[in-house]
PDB file of N, CA and C in Angstrom:
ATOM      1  N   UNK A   1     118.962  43.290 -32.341  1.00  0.00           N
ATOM      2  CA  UNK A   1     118.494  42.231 -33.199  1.00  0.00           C
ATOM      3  C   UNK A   1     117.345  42.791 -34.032  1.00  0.00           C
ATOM      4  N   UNK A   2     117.363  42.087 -35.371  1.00  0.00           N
ATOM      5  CA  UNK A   2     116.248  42.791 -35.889  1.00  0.00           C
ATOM      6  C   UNK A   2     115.904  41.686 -36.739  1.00  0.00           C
ATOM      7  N   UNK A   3     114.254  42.023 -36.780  1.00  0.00           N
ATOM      8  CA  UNK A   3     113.485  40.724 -37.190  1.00  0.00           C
ATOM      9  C   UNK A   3     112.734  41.310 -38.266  1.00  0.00           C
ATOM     10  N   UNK A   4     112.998  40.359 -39.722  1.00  0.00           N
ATOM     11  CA  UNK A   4     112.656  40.872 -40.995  1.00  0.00           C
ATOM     12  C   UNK A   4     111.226  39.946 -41.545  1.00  0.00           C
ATOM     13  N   UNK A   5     110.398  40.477 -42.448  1.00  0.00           N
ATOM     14  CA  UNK A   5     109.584  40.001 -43.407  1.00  0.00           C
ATOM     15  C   UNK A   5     110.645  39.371 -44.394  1.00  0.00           C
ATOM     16  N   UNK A   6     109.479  38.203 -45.298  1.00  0.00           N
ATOM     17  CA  UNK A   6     110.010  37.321 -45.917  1.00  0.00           C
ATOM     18  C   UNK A   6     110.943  38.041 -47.050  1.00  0.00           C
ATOM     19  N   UNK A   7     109.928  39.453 -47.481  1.00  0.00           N
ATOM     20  CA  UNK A   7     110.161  40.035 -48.479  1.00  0.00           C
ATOM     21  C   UNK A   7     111.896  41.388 -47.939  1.00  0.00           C
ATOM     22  N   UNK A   8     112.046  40.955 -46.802  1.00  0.00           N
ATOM     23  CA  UNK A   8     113.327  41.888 -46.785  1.00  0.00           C
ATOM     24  C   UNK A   8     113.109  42.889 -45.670  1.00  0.00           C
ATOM     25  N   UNK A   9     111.454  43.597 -45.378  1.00  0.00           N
ATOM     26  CA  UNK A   9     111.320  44.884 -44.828  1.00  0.00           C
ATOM     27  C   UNK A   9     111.969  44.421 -43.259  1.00  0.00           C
ATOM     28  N   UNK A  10     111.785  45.649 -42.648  1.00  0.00           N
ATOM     29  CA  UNK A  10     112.406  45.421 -41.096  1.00  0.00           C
ATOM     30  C   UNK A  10     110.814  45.579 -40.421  1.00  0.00           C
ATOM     31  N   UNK A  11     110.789  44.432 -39.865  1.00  0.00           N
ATOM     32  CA  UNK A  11     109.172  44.811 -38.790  1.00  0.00           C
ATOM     33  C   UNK A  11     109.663  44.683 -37.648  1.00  0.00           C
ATOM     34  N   UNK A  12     110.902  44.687 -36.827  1.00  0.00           N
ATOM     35  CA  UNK A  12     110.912  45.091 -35.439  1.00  0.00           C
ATOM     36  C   UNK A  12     112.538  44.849 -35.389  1.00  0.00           C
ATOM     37  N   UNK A  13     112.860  45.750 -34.380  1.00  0.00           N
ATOM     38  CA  UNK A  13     113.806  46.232 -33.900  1.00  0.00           C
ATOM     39  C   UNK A  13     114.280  46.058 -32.675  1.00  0.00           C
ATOM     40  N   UNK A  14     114.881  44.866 -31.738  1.00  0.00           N
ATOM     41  CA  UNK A  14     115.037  44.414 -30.398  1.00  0.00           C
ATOM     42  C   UNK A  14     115.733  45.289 -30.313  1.00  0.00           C
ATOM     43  N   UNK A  15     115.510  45.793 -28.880  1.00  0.00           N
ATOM     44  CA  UNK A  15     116.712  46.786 -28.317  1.00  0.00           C
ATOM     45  C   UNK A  15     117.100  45.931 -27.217  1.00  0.00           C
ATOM     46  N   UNK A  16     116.546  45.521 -26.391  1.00  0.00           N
ATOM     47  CA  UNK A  16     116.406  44.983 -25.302  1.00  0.00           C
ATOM     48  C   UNK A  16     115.831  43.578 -24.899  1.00  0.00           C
ATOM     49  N   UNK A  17     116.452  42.229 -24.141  1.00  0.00           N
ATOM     50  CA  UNK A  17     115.437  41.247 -23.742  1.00  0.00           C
ATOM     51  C   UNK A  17     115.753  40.825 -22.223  1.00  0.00           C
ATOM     52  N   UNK A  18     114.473  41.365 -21.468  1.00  0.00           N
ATOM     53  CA  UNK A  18     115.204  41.344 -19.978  1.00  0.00           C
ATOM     54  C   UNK A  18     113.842  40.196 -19.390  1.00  0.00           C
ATOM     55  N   UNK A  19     114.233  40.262 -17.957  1.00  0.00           N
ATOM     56  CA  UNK A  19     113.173  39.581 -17.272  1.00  0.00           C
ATOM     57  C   UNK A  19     112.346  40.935 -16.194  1.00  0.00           C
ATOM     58  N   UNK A  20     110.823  40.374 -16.138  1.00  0.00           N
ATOM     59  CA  UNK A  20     110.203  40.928 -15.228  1.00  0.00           C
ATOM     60  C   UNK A  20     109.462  39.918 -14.540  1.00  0.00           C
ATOM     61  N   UNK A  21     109.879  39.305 -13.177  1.00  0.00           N
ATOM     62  CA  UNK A  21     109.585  38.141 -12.472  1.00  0.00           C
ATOM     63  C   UNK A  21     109.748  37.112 -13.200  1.00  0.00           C
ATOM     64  N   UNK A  22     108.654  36.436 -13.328  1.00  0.00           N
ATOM     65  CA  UNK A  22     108.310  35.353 -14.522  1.00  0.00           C
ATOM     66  C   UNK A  22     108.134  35.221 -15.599  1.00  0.00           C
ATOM     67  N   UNK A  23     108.426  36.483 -16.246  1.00  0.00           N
ATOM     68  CA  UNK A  23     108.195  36.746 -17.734  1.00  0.00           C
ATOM     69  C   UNK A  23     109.277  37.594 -18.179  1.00  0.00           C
ATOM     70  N   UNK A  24     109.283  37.417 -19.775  1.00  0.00           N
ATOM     71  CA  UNK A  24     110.635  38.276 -20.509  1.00  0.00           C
ATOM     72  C   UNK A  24     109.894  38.880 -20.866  1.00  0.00           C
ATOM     73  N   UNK A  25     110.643  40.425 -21.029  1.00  0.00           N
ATOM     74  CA  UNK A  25     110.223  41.667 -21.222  1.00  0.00           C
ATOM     75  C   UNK A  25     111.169  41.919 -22.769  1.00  0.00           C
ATOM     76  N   UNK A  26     110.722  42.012 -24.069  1.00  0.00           N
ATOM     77  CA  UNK A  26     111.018  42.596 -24.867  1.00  0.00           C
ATOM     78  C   UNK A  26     111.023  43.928 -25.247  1.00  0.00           C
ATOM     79  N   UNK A  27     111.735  44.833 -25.650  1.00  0.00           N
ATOM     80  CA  UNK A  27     111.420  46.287 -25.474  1.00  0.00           C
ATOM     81  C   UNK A  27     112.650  46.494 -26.677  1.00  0.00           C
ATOM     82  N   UNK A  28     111.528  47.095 -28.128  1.00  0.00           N
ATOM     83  CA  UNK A  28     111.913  47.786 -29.284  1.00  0.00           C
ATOM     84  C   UNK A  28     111.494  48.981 -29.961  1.00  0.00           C
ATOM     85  N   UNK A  29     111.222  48.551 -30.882  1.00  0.00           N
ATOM     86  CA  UNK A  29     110.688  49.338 -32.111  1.00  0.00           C
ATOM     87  C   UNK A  29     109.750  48.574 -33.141  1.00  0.00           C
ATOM     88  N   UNK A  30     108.473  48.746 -33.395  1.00  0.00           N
ATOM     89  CA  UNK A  30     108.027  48.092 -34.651  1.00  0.00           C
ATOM     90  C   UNK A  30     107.587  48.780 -35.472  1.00  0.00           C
ATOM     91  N   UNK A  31     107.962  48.472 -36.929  1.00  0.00           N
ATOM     92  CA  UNK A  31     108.285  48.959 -38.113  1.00  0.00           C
ATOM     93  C   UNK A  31     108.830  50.606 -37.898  1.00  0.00           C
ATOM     94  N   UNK A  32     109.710  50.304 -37.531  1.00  0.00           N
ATOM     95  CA  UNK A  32     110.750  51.476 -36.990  1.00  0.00           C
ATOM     96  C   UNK A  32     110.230  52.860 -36.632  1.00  0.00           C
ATOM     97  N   UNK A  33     108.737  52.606 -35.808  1.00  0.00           N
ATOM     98  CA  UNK A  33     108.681  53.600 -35.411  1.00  0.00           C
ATOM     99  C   UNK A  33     107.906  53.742 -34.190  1.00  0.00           C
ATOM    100  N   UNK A  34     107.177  52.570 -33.955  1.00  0.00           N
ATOM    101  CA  UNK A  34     106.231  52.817 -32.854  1.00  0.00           C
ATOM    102  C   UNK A  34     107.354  51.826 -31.797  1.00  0.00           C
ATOM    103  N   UNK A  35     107.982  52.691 -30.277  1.00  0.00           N
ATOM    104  CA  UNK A  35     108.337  52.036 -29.388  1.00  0.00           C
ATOM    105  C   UNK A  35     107.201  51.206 -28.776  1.00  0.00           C
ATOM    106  N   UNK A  36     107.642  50.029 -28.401  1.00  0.00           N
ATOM    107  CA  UNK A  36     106.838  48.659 -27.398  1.00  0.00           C
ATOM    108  C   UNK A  36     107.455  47.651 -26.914  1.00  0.00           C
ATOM    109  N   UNK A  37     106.664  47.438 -25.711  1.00  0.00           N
ATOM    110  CA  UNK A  37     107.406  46.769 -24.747  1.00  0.00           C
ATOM    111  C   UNK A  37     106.199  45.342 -25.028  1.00  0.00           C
ATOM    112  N   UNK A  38     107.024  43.979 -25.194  1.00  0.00           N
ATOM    113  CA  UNK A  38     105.986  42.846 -25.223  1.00  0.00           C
ATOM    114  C   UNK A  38     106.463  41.761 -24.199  1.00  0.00           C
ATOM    115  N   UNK A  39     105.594  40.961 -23.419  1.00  0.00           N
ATOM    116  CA  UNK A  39     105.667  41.094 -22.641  1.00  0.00           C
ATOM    117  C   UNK A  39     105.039  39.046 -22.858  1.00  0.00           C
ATOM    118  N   UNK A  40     106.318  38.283 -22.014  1.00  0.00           N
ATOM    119  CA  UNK A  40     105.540  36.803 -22.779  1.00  0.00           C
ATOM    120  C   UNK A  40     106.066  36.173 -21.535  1.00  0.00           C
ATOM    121  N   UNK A  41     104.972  35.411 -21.135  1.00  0.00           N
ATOM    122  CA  UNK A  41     104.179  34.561 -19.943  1.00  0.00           C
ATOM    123  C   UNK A  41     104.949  33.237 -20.195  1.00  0.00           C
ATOM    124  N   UNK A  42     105.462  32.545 -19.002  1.00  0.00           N
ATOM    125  CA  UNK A  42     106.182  31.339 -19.255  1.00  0.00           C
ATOM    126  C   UNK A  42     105.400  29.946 -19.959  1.00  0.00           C
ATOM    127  N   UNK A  43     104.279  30.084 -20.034  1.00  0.00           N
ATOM    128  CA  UNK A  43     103.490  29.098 -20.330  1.00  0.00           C
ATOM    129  C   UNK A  43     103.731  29.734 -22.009  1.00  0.00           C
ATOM    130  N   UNK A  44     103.750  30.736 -22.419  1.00  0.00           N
ATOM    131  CA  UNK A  44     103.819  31.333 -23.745  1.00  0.00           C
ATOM    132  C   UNK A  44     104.992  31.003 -24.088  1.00  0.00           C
ATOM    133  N   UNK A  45     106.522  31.085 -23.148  1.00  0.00           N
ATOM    134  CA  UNK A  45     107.199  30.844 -23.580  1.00  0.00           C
ATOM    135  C   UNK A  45     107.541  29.213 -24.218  1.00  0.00           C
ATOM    136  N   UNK A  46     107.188  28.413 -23.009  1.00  0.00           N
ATOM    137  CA  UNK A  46     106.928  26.888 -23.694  1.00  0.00           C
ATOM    138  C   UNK A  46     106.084  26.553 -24.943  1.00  0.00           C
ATOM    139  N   UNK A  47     104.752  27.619 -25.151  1.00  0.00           N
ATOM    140  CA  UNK A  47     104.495  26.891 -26.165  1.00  0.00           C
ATOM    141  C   UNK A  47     105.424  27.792 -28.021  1.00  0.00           C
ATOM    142  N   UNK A  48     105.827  28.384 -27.413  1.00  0.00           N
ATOM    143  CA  UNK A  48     106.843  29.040 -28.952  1.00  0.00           C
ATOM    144  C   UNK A  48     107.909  27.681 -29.047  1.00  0.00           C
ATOM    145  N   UNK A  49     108.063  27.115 -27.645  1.00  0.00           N
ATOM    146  CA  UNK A  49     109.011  26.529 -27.977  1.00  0.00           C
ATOM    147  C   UNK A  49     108.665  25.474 -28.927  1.00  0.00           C
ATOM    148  N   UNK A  50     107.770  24.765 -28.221  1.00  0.00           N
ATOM    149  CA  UNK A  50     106.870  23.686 -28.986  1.00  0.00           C
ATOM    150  C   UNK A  50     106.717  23.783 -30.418  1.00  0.00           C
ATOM    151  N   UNK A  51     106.710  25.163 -30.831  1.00  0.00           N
ATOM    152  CA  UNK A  51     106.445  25.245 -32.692  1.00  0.00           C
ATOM    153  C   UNK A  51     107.542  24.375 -33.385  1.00  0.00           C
ATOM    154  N   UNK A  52     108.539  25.156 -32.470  1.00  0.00           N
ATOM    155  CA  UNK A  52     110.119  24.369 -33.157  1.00  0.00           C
ATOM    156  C   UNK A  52     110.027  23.316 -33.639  1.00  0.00           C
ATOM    157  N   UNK A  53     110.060  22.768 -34.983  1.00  0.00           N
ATOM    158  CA  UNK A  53     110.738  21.594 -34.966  1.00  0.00           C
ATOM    159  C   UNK A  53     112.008  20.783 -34.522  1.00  0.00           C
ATOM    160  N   UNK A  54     111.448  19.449 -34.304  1.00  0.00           N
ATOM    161  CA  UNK A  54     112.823  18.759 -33.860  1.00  0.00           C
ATOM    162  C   UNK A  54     114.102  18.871 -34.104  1.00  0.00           C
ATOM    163  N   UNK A  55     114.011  19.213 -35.974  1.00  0.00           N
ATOM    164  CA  UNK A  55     115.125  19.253 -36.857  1.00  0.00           C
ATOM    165  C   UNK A  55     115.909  20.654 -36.113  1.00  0.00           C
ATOM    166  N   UNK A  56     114.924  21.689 -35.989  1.00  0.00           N
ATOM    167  CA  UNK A  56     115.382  22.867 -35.817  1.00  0.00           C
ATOM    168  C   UNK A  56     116.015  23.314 -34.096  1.00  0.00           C
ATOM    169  N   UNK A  57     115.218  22.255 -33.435  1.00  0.00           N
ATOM    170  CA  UNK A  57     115.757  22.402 -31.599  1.00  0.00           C
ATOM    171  C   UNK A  57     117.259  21.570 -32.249  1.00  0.00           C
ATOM    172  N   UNK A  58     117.028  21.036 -32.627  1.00  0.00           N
ATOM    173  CA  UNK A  58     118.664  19.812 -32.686  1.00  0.00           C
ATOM    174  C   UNK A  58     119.652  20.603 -33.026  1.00  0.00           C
ATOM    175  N   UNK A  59     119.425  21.830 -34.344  1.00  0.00           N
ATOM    176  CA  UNK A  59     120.567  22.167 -34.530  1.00  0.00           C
ATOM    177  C   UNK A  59     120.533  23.811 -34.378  1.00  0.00           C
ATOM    178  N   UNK A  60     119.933  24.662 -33.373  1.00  0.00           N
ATOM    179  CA  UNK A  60     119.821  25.379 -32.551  1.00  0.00           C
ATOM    180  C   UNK A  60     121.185  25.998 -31.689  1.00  0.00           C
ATOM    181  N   UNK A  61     122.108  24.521 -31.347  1.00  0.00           N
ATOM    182  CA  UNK A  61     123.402  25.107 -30.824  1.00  0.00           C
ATOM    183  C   UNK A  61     124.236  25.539 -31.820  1.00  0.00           C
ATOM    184  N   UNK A  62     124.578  25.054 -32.796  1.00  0.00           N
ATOM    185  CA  UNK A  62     125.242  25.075 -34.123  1.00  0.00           C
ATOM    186  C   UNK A  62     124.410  26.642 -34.989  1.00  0.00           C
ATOM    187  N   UNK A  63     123.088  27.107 -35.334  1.00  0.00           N
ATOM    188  CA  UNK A  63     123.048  28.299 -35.344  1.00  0.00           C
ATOM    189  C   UNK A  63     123.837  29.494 -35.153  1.00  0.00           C
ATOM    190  N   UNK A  64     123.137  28.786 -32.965  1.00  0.00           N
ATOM    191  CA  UNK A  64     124.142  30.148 -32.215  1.00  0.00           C
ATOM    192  C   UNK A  64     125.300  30.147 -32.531  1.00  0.00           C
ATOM    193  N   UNK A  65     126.039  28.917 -32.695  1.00  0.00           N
ATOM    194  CA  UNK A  65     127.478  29.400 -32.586  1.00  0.00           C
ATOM    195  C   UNK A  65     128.094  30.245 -33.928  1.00  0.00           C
ATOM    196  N   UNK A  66     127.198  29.948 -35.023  1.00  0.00           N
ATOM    197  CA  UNK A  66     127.142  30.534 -36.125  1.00  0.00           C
ATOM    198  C   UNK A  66     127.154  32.100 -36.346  1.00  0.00           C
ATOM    199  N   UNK A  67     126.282  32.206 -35.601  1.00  0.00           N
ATOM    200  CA  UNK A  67     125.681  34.018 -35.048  1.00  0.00           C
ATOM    201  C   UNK A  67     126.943  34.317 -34.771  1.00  0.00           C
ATOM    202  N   UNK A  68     127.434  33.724 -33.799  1.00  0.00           N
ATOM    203  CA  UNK A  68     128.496  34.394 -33.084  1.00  0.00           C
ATOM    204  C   UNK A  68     129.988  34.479 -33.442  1.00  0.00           C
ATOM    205  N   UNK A  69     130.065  33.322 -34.536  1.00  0.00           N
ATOM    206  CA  UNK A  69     131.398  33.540 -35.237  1.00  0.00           C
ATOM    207  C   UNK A  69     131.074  34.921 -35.947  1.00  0.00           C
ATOM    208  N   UNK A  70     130.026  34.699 -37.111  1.00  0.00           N
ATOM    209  CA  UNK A  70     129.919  35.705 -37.695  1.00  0.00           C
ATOM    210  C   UNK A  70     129.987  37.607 -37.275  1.00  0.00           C
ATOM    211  N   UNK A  71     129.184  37.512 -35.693  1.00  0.00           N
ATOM    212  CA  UNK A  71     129.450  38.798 -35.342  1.00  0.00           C
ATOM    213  C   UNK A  71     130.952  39.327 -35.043  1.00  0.00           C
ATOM    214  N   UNK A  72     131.410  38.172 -34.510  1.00  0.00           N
ATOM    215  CA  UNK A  72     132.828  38.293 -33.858  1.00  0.00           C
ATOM    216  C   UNK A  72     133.586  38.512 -35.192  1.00  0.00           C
ATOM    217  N   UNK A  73     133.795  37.920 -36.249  1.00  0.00           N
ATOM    218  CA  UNK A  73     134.130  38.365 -37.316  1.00  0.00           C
ATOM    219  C   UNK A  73     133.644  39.614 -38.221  1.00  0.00           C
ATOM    220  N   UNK A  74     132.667  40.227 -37.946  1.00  0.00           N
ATOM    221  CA  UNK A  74     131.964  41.366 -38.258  1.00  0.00           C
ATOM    222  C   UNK A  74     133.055  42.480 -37.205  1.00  0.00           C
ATOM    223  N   UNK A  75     133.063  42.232 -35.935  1.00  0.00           N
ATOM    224  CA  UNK A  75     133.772  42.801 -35.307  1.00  0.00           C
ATOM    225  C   UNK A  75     135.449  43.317 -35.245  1.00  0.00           C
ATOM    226  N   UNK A  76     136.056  42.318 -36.009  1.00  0.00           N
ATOM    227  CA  UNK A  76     137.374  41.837 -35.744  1.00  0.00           C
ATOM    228  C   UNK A  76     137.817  42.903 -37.848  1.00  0.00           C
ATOM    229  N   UNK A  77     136.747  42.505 -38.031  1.00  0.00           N
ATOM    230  CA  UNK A  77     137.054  42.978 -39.554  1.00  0.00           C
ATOM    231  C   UNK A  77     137.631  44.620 -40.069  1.00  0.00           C
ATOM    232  N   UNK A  78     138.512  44.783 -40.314  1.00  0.00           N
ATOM    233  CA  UNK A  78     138.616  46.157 -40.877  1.00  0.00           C
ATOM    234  C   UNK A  78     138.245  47.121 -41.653  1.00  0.00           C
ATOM    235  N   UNK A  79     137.828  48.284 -40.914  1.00  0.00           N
ATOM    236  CA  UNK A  79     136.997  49.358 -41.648  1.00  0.00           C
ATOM    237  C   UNK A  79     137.386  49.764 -42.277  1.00  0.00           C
TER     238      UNK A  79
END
C-alpha cells in the first residue's frame, strides 16, 4: 500500500501491517528511503478512528469492496 501527498509524491510505502500484543505494527518505507517500523497503541487506534467522519465510517464497506474489485481486476487483466 502506498500513501501519497495531495500533490501526487509517494511519502510512505506499507510493506507490512501486523500485530505486536496490543498494538499494530506498521513496517515500510518513508519517502522511499528511510525503513520504519510505527508502532500505534489501541487507545491511538480509537482515536484515528474518531477523526472519521460519519459520512465516511458509513461508506467504508463500499470503498473496500471497491479496492478490491479494482485489484482483482488489475489482476485478472492482460499483459
Amino acid at each position: 500500500m502506498k500513501l501519497f501527498s495531495q500533490d501526487g509524491i509517494e511519502m510512505m510505502d506499507v510493506k507490512s501491517i501486523d500485530q505486536d500484543g496490543d498494538r499494530i505494527v506498521i513496517k515500510g518505507k518513508m519517502m522511499g528511503t528511510m525503513a520504519t517500523k510505527i508502532y500505534v497503541k489501541p487507545e491511538d487506534m480509537w482515536a484515528a478512528f474518531t477523526l472519521f467522519p460519519w459520512s465516511l465510517k458509513l461508506r467504508l464497506p463500499l470503498l473496500l469492496l471497491k479496492g478490491y474489485r479494482a485489484k482483482r481486476a488489475k489482476a485478472i487483466a492482460p499483459k
